[in-house]
Protein backbone atom coordinates (compact mmCIF):
# COMPACT_ATOMS: atom_id res chain seq x y z
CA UNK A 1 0.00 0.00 0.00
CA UNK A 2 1.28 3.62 -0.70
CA UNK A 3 1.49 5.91 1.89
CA UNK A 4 2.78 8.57 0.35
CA UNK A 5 0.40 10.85 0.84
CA UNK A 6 0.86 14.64 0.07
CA UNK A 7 2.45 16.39 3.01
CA UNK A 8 2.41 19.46 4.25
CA UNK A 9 5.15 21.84 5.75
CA UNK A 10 5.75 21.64 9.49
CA UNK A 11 3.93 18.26 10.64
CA UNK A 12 4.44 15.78 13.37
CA UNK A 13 3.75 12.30 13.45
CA UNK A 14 0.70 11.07 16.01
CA UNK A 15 3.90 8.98 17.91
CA UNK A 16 5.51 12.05 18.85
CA UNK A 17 2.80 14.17 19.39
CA UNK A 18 1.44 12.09 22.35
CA UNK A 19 3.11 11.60 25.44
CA UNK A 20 1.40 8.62 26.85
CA UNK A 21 -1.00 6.05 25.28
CA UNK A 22 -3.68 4.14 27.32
CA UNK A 23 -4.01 0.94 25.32
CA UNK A 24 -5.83 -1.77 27.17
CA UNK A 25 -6.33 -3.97 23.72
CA UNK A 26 -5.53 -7.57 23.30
CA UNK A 27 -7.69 -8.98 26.11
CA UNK A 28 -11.29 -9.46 27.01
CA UNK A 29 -12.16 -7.50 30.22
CA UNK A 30 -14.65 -9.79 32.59
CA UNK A 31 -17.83 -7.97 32.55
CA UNK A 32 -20.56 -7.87 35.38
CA UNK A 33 -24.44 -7.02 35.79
CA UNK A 34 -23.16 -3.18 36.82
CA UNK A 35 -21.14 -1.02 37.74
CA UNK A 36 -18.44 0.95 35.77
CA UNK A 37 -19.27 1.48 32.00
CA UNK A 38 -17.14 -0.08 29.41
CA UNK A 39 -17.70 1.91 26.12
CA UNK A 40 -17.35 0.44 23.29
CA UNK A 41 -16.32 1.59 19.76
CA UNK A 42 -19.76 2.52 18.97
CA UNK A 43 -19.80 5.48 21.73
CA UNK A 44 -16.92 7.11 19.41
CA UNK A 45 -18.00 9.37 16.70
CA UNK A 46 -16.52 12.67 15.01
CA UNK A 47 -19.60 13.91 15.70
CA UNK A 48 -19.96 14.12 19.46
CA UNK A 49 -17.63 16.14 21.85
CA UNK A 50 -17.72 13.55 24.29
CA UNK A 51 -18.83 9.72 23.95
CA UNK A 52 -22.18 8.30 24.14
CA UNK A 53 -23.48 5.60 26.42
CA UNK A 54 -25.13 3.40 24.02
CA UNK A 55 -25.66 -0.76 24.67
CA UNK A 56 -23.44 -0.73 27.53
CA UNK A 57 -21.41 -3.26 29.34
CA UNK A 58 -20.32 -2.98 32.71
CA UNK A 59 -17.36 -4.40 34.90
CA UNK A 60 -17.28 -4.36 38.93
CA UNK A 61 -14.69 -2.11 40.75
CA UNK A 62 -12.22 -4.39 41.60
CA UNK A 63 -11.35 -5.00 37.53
CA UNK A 64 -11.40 -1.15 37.01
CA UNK A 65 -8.89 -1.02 39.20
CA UNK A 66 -6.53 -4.70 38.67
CA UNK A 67 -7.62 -5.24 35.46
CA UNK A 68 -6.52 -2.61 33.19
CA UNK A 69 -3.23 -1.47 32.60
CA UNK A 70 -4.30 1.98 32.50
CA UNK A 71 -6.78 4.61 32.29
CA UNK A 72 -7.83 7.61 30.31
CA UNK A 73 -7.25 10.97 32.20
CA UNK A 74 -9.35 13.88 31.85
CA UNK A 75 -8.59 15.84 28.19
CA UNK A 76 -6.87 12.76 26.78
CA UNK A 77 -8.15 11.97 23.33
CA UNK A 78 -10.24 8.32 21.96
CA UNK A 79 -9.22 6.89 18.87
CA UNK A 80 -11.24 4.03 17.69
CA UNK A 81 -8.54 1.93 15.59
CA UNK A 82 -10.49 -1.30 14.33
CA UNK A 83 -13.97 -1.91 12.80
CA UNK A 84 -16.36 0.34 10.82
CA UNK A 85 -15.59 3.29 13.36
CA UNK A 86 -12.05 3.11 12.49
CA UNK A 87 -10.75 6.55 12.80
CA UNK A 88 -13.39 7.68 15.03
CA UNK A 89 -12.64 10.87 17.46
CA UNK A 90 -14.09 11.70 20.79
CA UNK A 91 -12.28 13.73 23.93
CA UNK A 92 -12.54 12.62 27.69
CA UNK A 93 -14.75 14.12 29.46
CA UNK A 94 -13.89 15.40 33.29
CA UNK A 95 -15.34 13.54 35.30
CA UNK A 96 -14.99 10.35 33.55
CA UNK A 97 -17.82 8.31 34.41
CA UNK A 98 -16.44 4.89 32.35
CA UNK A 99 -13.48 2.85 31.28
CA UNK A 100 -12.01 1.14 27.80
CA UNK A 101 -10.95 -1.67 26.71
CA UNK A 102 -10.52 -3.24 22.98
CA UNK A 103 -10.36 -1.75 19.68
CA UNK A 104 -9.44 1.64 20.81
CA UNK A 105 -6.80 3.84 22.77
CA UNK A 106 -6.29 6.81 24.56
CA UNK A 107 -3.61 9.50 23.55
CA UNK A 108 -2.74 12.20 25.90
CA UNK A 109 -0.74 15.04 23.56
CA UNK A 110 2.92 15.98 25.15
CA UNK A 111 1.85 19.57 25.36
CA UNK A 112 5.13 20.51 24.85
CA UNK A 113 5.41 19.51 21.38
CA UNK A 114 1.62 20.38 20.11
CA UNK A 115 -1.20 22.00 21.67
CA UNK A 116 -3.96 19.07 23.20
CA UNK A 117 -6.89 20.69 21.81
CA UNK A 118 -5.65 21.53 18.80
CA UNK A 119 -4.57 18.00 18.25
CA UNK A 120 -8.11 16.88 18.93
CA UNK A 121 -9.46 18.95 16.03
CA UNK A 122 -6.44 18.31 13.47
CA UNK A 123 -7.23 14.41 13.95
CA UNK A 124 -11.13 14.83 13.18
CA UNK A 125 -10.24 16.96 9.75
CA UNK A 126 -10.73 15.65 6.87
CA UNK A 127 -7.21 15.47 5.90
CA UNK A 128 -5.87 13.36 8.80
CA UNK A 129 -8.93 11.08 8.28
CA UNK A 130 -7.88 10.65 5.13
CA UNK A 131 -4.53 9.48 6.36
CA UNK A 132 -6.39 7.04 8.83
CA UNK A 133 -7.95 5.28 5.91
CA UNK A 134 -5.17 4.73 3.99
CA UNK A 135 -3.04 3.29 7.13
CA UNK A 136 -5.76 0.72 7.41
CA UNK A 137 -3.99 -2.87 6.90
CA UNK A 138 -7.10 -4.63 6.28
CA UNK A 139 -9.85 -4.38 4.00
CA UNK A 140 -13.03 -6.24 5.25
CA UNK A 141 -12.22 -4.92 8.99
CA UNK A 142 -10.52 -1.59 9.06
CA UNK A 143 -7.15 -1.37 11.37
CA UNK A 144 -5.21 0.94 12.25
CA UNK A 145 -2.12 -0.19 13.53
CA UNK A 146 -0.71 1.17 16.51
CA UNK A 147 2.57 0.27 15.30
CA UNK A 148 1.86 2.89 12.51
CA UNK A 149 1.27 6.33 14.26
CA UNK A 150 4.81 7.47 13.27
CA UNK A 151 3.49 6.86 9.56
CA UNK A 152 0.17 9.43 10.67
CA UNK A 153 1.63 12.77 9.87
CA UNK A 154 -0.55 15.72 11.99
CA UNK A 155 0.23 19.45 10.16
CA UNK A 156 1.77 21.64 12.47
CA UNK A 157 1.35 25.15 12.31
CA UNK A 158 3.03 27.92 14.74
CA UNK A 159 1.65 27.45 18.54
CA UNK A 160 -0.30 30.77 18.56
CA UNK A 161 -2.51 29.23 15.65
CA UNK A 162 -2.60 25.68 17.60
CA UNK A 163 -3.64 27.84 20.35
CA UNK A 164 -6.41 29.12 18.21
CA UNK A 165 -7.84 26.68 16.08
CA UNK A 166 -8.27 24.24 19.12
CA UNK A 167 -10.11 26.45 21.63
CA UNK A 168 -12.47 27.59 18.46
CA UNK A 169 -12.93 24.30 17.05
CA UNK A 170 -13.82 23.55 21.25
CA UNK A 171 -15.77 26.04 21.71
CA UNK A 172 -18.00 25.29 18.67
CA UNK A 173 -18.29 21.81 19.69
CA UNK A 174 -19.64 22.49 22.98
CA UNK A 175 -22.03 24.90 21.89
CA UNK A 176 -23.42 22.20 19.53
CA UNK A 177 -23.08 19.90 22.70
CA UNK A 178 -25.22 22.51 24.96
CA UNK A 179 -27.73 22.56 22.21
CA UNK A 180 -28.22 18.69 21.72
CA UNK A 181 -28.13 18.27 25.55
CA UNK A 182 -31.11 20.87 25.81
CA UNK A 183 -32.70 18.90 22.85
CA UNK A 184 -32.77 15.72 24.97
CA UNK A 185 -33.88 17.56 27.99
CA UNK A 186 -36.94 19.04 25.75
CA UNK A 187 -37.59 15.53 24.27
CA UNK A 188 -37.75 14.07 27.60
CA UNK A 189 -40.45 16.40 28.58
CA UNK A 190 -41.91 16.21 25.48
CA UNK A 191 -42.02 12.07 25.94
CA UNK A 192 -42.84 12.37 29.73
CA UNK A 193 -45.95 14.52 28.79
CA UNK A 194 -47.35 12.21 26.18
CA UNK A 195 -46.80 9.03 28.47
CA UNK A 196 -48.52 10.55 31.53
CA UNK A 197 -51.75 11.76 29.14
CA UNK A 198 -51.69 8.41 26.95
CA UNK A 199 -50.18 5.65 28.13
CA UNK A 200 -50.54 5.72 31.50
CA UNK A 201 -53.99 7.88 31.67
CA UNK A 202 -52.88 9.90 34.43
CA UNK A 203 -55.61 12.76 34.22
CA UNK A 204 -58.20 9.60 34.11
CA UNK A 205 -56.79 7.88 37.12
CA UNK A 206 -56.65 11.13 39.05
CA UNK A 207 -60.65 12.17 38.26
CA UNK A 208 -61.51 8.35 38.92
CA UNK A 209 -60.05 8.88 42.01
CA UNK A 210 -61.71 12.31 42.64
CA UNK A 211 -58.32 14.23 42.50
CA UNK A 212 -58.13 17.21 40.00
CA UNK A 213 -55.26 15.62 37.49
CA UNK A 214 -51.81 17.40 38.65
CA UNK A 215 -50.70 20.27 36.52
CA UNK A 216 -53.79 20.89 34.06
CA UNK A 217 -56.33 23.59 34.19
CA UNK A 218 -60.26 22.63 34.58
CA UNK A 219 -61.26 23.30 30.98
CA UNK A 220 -58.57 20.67 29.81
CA UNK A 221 -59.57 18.29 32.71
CA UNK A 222 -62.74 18.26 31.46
CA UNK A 223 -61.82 16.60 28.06
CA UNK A 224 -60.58 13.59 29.87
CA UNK A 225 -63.46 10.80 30.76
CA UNK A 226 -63.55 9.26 34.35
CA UNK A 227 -63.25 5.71 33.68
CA UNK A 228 -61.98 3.17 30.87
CA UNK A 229 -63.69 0.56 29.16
CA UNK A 230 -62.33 -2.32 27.13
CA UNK A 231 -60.33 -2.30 23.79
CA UNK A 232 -57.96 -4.28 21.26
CA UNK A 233 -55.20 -2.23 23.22
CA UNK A 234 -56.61 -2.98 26.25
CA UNK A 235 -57.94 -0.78 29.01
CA UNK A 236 -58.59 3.19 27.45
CA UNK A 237 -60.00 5.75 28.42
CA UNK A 238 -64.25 5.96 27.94
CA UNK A 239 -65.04 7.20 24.39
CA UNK A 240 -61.70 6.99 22.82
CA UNK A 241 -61.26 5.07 19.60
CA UNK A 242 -58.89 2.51 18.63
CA UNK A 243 -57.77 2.31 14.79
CA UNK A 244 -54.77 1.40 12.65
CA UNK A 245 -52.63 3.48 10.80
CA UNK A 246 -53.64 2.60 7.66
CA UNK A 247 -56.86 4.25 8.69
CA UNK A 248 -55.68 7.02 10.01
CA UNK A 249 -52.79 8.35 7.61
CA UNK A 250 -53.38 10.43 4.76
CA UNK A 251 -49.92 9.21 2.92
CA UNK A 252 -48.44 5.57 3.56
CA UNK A 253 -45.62 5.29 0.81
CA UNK A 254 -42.15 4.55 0.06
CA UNK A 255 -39.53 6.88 -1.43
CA UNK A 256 -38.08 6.52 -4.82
CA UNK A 257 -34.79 5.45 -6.16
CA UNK A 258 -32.96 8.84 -6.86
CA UNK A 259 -30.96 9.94 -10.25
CA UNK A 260 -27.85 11.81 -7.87
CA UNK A 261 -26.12 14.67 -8.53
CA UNK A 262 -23.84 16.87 -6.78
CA UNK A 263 -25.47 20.16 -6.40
CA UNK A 264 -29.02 21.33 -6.93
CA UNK A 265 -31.91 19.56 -7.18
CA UNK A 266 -33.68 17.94 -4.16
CA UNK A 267 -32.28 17.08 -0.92
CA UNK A 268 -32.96 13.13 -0.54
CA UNK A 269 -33.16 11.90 3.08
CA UNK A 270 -32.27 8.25 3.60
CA UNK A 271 -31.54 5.63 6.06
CA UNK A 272 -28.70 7.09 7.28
CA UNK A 273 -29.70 10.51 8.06
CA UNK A 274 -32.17 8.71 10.32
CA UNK A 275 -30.09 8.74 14.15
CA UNK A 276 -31.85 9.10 17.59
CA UNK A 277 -35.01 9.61 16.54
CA UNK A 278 -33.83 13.14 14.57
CA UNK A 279 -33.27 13.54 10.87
CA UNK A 280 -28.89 14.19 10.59
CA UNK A 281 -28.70 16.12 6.72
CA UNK A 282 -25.25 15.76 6.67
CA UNK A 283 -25.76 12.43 5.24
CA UNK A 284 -28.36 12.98 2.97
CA UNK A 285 -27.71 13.61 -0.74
CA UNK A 286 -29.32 15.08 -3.93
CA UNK A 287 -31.30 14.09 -6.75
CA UNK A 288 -32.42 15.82 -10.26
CA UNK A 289 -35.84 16.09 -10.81
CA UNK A 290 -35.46 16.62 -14.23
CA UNK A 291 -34.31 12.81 -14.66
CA UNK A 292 -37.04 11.24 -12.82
CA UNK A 293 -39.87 13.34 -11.45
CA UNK A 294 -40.87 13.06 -8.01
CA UNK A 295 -44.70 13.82 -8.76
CA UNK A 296 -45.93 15.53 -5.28
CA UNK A 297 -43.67 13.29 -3.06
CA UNK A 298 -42.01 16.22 -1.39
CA UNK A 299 -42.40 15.96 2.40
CA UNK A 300 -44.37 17.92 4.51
CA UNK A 301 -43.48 19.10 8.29
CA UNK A 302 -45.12 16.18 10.76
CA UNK A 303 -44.14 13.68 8.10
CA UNK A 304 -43.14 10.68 9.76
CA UNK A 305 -40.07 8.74 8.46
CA UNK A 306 -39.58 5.05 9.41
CA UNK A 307 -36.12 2.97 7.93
CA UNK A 308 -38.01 0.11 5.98
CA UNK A 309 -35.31 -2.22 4.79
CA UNK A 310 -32.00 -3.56 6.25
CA UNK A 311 -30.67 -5.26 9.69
CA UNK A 312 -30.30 -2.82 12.79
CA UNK A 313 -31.49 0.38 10.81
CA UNK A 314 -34.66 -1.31 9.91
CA UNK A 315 -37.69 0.41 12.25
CA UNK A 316 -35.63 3.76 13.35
CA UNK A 317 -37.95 6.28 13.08
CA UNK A 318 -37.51 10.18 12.76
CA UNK A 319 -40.09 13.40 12.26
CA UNK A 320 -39.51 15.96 9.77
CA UNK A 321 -40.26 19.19 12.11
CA UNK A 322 -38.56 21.86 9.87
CA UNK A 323 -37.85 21.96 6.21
CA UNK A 324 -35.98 24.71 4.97
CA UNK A 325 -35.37 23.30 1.06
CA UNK A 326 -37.80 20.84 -0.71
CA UNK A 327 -36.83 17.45 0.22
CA UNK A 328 -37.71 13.45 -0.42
CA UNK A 329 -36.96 10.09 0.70
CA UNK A 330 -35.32 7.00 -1.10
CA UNK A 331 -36.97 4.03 -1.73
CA UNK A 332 -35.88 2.19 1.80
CA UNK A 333 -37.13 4.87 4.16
CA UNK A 334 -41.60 5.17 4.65
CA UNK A 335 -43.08 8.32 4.85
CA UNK A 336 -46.25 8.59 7.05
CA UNK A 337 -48.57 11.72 6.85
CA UNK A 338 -51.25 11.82 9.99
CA UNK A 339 -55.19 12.50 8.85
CA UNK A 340 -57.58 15.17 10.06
CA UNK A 341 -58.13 12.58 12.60
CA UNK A 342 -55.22 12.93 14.84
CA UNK A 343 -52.36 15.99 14.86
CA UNK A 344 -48.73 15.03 13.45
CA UNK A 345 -47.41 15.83 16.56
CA UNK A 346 -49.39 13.29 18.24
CA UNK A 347 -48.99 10.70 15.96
CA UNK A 348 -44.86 11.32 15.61
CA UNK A 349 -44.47 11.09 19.30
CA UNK A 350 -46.80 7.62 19.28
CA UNK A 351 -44.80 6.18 16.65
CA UNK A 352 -41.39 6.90 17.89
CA UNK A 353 -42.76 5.54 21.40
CA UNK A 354 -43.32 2.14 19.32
CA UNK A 355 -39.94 2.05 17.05
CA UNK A 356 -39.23 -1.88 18.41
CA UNK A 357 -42.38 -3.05 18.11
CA UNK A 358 -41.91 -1.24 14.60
CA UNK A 359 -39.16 -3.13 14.30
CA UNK A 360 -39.96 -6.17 15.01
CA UNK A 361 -43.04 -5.92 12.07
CA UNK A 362 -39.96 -6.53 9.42
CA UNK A 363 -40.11 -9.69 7.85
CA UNK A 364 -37.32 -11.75 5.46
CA UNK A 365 -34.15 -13.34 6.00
CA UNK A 366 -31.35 -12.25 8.53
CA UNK A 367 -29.39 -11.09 6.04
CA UNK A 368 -32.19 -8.04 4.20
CA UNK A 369 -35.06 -8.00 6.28
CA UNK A 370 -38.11 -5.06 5.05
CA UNK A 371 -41.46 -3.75 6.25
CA UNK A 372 -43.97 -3.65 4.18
CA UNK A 373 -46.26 -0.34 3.77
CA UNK A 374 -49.53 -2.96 4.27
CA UNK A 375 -47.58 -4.76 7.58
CA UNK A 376 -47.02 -1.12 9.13
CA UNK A 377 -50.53 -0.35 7.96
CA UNK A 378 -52.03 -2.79 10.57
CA UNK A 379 -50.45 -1.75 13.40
CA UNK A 380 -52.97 0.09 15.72
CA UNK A 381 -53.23 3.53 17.43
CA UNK A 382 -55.10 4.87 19.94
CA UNK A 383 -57.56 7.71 18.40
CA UNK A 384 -58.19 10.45 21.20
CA UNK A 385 -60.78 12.99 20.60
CA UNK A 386 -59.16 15.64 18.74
CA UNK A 387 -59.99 18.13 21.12
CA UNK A 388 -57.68 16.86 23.82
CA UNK A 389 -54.99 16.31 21.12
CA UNK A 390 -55.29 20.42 20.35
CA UNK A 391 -54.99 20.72 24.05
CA UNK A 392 -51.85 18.78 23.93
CA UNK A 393 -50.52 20.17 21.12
CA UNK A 394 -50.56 23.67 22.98
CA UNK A 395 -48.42 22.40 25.88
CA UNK A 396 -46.01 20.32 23.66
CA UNK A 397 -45.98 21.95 20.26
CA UNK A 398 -43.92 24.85 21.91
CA UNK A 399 -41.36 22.59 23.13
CA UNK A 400 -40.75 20.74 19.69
CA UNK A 401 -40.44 24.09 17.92
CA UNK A 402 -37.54 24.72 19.92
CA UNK A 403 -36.27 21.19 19.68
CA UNK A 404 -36.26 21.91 15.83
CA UNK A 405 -34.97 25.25 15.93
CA UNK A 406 -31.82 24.14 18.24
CA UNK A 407 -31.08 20.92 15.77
CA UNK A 408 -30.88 23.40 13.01
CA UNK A 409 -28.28 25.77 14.64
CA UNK A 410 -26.60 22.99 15.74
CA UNK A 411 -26.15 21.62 12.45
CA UNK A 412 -25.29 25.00 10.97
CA UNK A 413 -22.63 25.26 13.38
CA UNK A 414 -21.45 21.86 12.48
CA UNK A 415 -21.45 22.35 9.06
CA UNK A 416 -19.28 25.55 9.65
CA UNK A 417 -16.79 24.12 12.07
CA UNK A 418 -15.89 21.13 9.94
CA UNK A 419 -15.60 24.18 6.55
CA UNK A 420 -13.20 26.82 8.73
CA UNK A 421 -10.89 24.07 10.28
CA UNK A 422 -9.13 22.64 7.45
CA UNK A 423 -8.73 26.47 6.13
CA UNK A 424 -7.72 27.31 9.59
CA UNK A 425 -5.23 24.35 9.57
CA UNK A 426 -3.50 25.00 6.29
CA UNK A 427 -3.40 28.83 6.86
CA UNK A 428 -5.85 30.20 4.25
CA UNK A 429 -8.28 31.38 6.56
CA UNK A 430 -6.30 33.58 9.98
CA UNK A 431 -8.62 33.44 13.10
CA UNK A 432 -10.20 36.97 13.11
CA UNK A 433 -11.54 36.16 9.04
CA UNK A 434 -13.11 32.93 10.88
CA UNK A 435 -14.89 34.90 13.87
CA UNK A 436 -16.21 37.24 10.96
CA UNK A 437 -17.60 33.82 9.48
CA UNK A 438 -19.08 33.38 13.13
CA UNK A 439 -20.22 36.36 13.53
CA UNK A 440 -22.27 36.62 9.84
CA UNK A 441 -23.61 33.08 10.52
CA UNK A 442 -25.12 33.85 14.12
CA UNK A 443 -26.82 37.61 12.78
């Protein structure tokens, strides 16, 4: 393999840049029911400043601290270096709250030789993930060697713009981090409120039990029965239909398969841009309507997306609650559009409630599995009277407006973090040219 890649004045290999390497690879560490988490490399993306808990194991204190040979230390830097998240970049948070073990290290920057934070932004560019790739030594599962970090050349500029282009490439990322932790906080409310009025029937529980329901004025209480009755979901509230969502959608249908191109045309949301129950358009691409026409499939703010085809994407589900440029779906990702009979917001919050039972609809082989638009048409839904979901809609609606309006800065920002930094790097763009950028973008 070649690695001669084109290099630029004043660089440092990733060997000498970092003083110390936590590498606990090589072993299986003995896991137990809890305790400390053990992230794995799916917790490591260049996305996030820090790493996300997601299908955690756990091992008991005494292996955290016999086991390992070492641990991370506050500010010290992940790098996946095996599997499909080869190359992936996260920083340690303070406190740290879990431990790691194989397929990834640790690097903690000799800050005498390069600045830490800077480092942390030079190895997310796309430059030095360029590099990553082409260090990998095998083809079917990505590795990067840690024999080869003297081949992983990081450009060095002078100190002062180290210095600069780390703490603004920080600062950036933790104002998208602020925003996506005050997105969950919002969808946790958002969640919390539909559970309590729909799932578990707390107004109807409290009236039954001749308590005025916590939190809600009289006029709204009075939309809510005092008893249940019987239904195909079980106990419901009195009056309240049950239906299925073929009954109760106005559009049930499947994208198309796109002509791309690189610029123009339509934005074309797909399985990928479908993460945590939000839509991610950094992933999506763009098709030419003049090739193949997409004859009124443009979405519509409520729609409700839903991954249709493929093993452990199949099921996600994601709302469209802004559109700024017309947009579509491929051919493996549903679009749902909720009737005069229910409000979008309702029915997007129901649906994502449901995504593994959604999931678990897909039928075929292990190896493609799909759901069908007439198997998700069958599943059933619980049809308030529309007057309580207007009531809900003005406690909630607020809250997802905000939710949509912080995803959108944070992407912006995103977008123009990842465009100033390899300018910033290679000395085309000087710091106060970049704040102006900042500056335009926030007015």
């Amino acid at each position: 393999m070649n690695f001669d890649l084109p290099a630029l004045p004043n660089e440092i290999s990733l060997k000498d840049a970092v003083e110390f390497i936590v590498d606990n690879r090589g072993k299986t560490a003995p896991t137990a029911p809890k305790g400390i988490a053990l992230i794995a490399t799916n917790c490591v993306n260049n996305v996030d400043l820090y790493p996300l808990k997601l299908n955690l194991r756990y091992v008991s204190q005494e292996t955290h601290n016999t086991w390992f040979r070492s641990h991370p230390a506050p500010g010290d830097i992940l790098l996946t270096n095996k599997g499909s998240q080869n190359g992936a970049i996260c920083l340690v948070p303070n406190p740290i709250d879990f431990c790691i073990a194989q397929d990834m290290v640790a690097l903690r920057a000799d800050p005498k030789k390069i600045s830490p934070l800077y480092l942390f932004a030079a190895l997310r560019s796309d430059l030095v993930q360029k590099r990553i790739k082409a260090l990998n030594v095998d083809a079917v599962i990505p590795h990067l060697k840690k024999t080869d970090f003297n081949k992983l050349l990081i450009p060095l500029p002078d100190r002062e713009v180290q210095e600069s282009v780390g703490e603004l490439y920080f600062e950036l990322s933790s104002q998208i981090e602020l925003l996506r932790e005050t997105n969950a906080t919002l969808e946790a409310i958002a969640r919390a409120l539909f559970k309590s009025w729909f799932v578990d029937f707390d107004p109807v529980r409290a009236k039954l039990e001749g308590r005025a329901p916590e939190g809600m004025d009289e006029a709204t209480a009075q939309l809510f029965p005092n008893g249940f009755e019987e239904s195909e979901l079980g106990l419901v509230p009195k009056g309240w239909q049950v239906g299925t969502l073929g009954e109760h959608t106005s559009y049930l249908s499947r994208g198309i398969s796109p002509k791309y191109i690189e610029d123009g045309g339509v934005i074309v949301i797909n399985q990928k841009c479908i993460r945590d129950f939000s839509l991610d358009l950094s992933k999506a691409r763009r098709h030419d309507p003049a090739q193949r026409k997409i004859d009124g499939r443009e979405l519509l703010k409520g729609d409700i997306l839903v991954n249709s085809t493929g093993v452990g994407t199949l099921g996600r589900v994601a709302q469209v609650l802004s559109l700024d440029n017309p947009a579509i779906v491929d051919s493996h990702v549903t679009v749902m559009r909720a009737d005069s009979s229910l409000t979008w917001n309702y029915l997007g919050l129901s649906i994502m409630r449901r995504q593994a039972e959604i999931e678990g609809m897909g039928e075929g082989s292990t190896g493609q599995t799909e759901l069908s638009r007439g198997k998700l048409a069958t599943l059933k839904l619980l049809v308030p009277p529309v007057a309580v979901l207007q009531n809900f809609d003005d406690v909630v609606l607020p809250l997802r407006e905000r939710f949509s309006a912080n995803q959108t800065q944070a992407q912006t920002l995103a977008t123009l973090r990842d465009t100033l930094l390899p300018r910033l790097i290679s000395g085309q763009l000087r710091l106060p040219q970049a704040q102006t950028h900042l500056e335009e973008t926030a007015a």
